[in-house]
Each structure stands twice: as structure tokens, then as C-alpha cells.
Protein backbone atom coordinates (compact mmCIF):
# COMPACT_ATOMS: atom_id res chain seq x y z
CA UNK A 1 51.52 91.62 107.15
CA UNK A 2 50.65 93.29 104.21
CA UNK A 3 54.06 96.26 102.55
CA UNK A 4 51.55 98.89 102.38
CA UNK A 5 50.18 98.50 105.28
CA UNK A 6 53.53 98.58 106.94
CA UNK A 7 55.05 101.66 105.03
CA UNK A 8 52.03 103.67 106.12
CA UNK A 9 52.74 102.55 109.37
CA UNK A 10 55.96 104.23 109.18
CA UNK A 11 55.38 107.05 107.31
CA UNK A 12 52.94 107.36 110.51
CA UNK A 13 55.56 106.54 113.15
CA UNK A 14 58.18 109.45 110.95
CA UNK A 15 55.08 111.88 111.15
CA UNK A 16 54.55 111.98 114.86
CA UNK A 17 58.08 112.28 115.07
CA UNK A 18 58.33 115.14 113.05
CA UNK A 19 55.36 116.83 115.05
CA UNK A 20 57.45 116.06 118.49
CA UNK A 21 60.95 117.37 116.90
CA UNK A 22 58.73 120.84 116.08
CA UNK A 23 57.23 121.22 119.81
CA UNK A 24 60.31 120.54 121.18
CA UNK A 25 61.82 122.76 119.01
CA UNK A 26 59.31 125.70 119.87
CA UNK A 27 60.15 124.70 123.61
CA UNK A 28 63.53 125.15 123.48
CA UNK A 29 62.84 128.88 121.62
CA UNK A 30 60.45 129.23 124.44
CA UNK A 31 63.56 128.80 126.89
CA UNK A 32 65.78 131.46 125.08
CA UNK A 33 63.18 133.60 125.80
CA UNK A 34 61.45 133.64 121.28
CA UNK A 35 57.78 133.70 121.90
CA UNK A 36 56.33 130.95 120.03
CA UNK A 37 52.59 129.63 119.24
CA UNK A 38 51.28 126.65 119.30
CA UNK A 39 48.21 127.32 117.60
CA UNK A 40 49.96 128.90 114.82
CA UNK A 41 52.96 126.32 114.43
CA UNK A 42 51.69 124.85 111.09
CA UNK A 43 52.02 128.23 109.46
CA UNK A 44 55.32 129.03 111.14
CA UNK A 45 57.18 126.20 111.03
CA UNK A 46 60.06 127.70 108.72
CA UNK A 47 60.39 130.91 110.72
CA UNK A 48 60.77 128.49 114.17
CA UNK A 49 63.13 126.03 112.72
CA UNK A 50 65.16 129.54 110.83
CA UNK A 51 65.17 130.92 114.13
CA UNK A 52 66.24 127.80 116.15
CA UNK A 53 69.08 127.08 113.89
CA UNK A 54 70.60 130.64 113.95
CA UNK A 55 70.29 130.56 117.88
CA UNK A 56 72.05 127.31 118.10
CA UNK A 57 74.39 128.11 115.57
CA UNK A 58 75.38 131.07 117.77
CA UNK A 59 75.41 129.41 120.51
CA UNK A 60 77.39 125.94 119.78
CA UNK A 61 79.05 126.73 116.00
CA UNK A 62 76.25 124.41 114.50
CA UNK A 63 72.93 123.68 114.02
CA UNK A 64 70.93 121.50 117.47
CA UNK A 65 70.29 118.07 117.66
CA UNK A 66 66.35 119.19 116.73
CA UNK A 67 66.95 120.67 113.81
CA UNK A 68 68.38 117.57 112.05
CA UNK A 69 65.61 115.52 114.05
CA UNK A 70 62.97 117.40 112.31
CA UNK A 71 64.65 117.24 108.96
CA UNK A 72 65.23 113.59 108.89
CA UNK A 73 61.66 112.94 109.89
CA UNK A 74 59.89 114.49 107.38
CA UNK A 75 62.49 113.16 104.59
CA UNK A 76 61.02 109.45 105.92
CA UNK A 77 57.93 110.32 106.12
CA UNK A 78 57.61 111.31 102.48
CA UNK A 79 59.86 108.71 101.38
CA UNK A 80 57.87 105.94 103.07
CA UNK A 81 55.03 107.70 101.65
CA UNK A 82 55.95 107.56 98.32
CA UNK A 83 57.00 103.85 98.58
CA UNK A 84 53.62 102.89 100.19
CA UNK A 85 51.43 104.69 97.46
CA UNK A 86 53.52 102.96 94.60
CA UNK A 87 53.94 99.58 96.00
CA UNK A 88 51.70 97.02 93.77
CA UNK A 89 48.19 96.18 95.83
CA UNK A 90 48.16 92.86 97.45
């Protein structure tokens, strides 16, 4: 199997996880009673994961599990990414 093609396979795999991390995320806003929507989640993205942070901080001293979900899968998505777009053509 070809690096490229396996890199973007990743970077794919760190995307859709970076999507789920962002619903959940609005779900569990949802739950503390923060309207969220879905349809504008690309544009609000930073005020969601802001607001999710603060809550959690408040409510366990730190920031949730989500929050560093969402935040390691878009690091490896752009870093796989990046690796896949310079990697020499086969």
C-alpha cells in the first residue's frame, strides 16, 4: 500500500474524529441546558468548545475528556496532512 495513500487515510480517520468529539461536545452543552446548533457548528466551534471547557472546568477543576479529544484530533489530522502532501510520489 502506497504512504500517501495511507496518511490520507488517517488524516481521514483523525477528521471524522474530530467532527464526533464536536457533536458530542454540543450534546453534552445541550445537557447543561447551552442551546447549541447544529447547522451553525462550523462557525461556532470556538464559542462551543470556550463554553464547554469553562463548564467543565467549573464543574470538575479541569477541562472534559472532549475537549482534549477534539484537540488531539485536529493536531493529527493536520499533521498527517502535512506528511501526506510532502511525502515523495510513488
Amino acid at each position: 500500500m502506497r504512504a500517501r495513500a495511507v496518511f490520507l487515510g488517517l488524516t481521514l480517520i483523525a477528521a471524522l474524529a474530530n467532527v464526533a468529539a464536536l457533536i458530542m461536545i454540543m450534546a453534552a452543552l445541550d445537557r447543561r441546558g447551552r442551546k447549541t446548533n447544529m447547522f451553525m457548528a462550523r462557525l461556532f466551534t470556538g464559542r462551543y468548545l470556550s463554553a464547554y471547557k469553562e463548564t467543565t472546568k467549573k464543574e470538575i477543576g479541569k477541562p472534559g475528556p472532549l475537549y482534549s479529544l477534539w484537540l488531539v484530533a485536529i493536531i493529527l489530522a493536520l499533521v498527517f496532512a502535512v506528511i501526506a502532501v510532502f511525502l515523495p510520489q510513488e
